[in-house]
Protein backbone atom coordinates (compact mmCIF):
# COMPACT_ATOMS: atom_id res chain seq x y z
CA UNK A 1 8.33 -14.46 -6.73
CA UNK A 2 6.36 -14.24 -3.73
CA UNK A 3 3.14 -12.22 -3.31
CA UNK A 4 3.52 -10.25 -0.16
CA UNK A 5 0.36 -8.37 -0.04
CA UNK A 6 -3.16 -9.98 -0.87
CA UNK A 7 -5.90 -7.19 -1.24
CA UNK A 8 -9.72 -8.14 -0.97
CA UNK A 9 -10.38 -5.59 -3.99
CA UNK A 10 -13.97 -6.00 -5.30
CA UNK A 11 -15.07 -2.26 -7.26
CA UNK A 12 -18.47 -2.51 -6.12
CA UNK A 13 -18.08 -2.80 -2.63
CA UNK A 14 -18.12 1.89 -1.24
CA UNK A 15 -15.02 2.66 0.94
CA UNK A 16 -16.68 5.25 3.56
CA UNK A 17 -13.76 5.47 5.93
CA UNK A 18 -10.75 3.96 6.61
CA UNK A 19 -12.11 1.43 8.44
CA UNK A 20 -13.53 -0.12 5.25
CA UNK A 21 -10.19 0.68 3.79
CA UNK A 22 -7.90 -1.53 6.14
CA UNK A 23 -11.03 -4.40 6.04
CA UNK A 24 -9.68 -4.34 2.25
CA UNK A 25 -5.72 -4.32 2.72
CA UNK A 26 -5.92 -7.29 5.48
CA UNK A 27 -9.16 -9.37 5.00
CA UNK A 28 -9.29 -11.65 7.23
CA UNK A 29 -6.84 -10.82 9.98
CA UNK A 30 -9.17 -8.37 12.40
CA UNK A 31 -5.62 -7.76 14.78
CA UNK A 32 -3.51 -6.48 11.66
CA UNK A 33 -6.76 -4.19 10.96
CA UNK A 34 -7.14 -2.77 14.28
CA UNK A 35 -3.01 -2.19 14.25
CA UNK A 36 -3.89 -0.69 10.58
CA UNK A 37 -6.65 1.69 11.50
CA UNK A 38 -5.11 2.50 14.90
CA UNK A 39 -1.62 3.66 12.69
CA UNK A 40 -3.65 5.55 10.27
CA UNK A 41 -5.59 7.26 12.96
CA UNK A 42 -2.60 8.00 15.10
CA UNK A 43 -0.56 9.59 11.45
CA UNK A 44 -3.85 11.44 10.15
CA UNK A 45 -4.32 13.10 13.49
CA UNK A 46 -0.69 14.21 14.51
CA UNK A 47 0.25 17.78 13.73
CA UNK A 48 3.69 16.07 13.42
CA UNK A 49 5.79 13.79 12.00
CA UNK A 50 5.84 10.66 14.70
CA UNK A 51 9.33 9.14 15.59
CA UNK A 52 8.41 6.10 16.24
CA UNK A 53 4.86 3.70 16.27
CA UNK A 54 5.86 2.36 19.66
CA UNK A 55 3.38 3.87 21.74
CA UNK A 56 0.33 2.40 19.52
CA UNK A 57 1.43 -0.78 21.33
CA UNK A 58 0.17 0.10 24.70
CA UNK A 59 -2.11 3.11 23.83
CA UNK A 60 -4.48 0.20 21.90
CA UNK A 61 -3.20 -2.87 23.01
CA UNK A 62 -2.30 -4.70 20.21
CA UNK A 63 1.07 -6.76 19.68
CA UNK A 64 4.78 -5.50 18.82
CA UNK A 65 4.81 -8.16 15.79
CA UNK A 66 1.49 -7.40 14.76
CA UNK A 67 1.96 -3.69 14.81
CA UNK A 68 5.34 -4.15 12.73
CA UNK A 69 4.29 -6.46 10.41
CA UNK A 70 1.16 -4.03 9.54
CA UNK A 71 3.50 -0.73 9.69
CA UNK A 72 5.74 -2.82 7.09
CA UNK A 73 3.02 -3.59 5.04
CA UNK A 74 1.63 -0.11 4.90
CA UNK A 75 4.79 1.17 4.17
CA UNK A 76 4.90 -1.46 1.37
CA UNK A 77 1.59 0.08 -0.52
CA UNK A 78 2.88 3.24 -0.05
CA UNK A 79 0.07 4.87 2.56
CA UNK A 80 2.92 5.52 5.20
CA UNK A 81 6.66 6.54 5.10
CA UNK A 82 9.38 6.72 6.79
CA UNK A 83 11.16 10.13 6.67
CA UNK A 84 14.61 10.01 7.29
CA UNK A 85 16.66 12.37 9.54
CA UNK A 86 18.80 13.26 6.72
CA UNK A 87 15.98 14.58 4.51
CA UNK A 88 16.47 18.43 4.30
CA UNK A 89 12.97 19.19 3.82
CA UNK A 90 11.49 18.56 7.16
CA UNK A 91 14.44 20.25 8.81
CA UNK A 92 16.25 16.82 10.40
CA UNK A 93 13.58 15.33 11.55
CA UNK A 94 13.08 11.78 11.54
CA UNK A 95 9.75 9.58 11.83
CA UNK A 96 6.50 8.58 9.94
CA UNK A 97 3.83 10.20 8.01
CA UNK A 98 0.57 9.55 5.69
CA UNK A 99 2.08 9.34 2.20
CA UNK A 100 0.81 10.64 -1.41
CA UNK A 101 2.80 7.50 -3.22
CA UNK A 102 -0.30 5.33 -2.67
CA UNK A 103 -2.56 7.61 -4.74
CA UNK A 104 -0.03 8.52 -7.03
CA UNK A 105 0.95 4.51 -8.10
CA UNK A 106 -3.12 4.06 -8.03
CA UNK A 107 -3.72 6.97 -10.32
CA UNK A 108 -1.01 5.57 -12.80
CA UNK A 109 -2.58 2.29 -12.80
CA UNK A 110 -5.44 3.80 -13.82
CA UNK A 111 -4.13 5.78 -16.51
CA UNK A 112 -2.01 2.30 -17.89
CA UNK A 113 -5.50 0.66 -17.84
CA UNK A 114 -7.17 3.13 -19.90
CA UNK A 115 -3.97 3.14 -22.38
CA UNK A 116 -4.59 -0.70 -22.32
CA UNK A 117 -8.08 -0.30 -23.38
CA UNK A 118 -7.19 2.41 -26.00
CA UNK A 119 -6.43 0.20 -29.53
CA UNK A 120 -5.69 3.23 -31.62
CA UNK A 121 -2.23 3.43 -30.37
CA UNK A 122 -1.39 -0.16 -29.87
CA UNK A 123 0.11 -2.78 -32.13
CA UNK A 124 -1.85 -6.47 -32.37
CA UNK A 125 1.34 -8.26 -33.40
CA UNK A 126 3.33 -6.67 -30.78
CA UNK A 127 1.16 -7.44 -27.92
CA UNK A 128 0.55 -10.86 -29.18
CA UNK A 129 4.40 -11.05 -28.93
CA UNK A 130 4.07 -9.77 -25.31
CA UNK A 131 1.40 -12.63 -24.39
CA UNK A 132 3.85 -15.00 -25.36
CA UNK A 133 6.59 -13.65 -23.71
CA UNK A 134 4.42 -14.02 -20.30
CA UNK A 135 3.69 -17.50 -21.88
CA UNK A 136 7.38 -18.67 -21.44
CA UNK A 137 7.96 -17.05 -18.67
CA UNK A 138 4.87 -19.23 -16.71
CA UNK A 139 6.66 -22.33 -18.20
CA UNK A 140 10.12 -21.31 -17.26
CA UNK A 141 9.38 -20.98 -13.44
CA UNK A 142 8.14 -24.47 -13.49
């Protein structure tokens, strides 16, 4: 399976704005960044939901495929979303938005981790089982 987004995580490093938030998401690619904090600038500060990213193209100059394949990959984590036109609960309207799914999956990872970390509730034999499950299924994809 292929790993479609690679995040420069490191817990030590403080996140003041979302400037050192997109640094994170695309390390290394300072165009997908720009495209990233231009988005999440454009979606914070709209009183609306936006039809379409188009106009971030020429409002910031960056690239159509640049801007599309950072829209798809914040859509991917689940920061942005797409709302459809058949969604009754923003009356028909169609476009994107800042979404809550991002914190939401973070804040169950964080609550799987401290269940991981809690051995009152867990089984040795069992997860000993599970680390060799994961152990043929490294050997099976070879």
């Amino acid at each position: 399976m292929v790993e479609y987004t690679k995040i420069s995580f490191n817990h030590r490093k403080e996140i003041s704005d979302y400037s050192d938030l997109v640094e994170m998401l695309f390390p290394g690619n300072r165009n997908q960044q720009h495209a990233a904090a231009c988005i999440l600038f454009e979606l914070k500060w709209s009183d609306k939901i936006l039809p379409d990213l188009a106009f971030i193209e020429h409002k910031y100059n960056t690239s159509r495929r640049i801007l599309q394949r950072t829209r798809s990959k914040l859509s991917r984590l689940g920061l942005i979303e797409y709302i459809s036109s058949f969604n009754s609960r923003y009356g028909g309207q169609a476009g994107w938005k800042l979404s809550a799914r991002f914190e939401a999956g973070l804040k169950r990872l964080a609550d799987k981790y401290t269940a991981l970390r809690d051995i009152t509730g867990s089984s040795k034999d069992k997860e000993l089982m599970l680390v060799t499950f994961a152990n043929a299924r490294r050997k099976a994809r070879k």
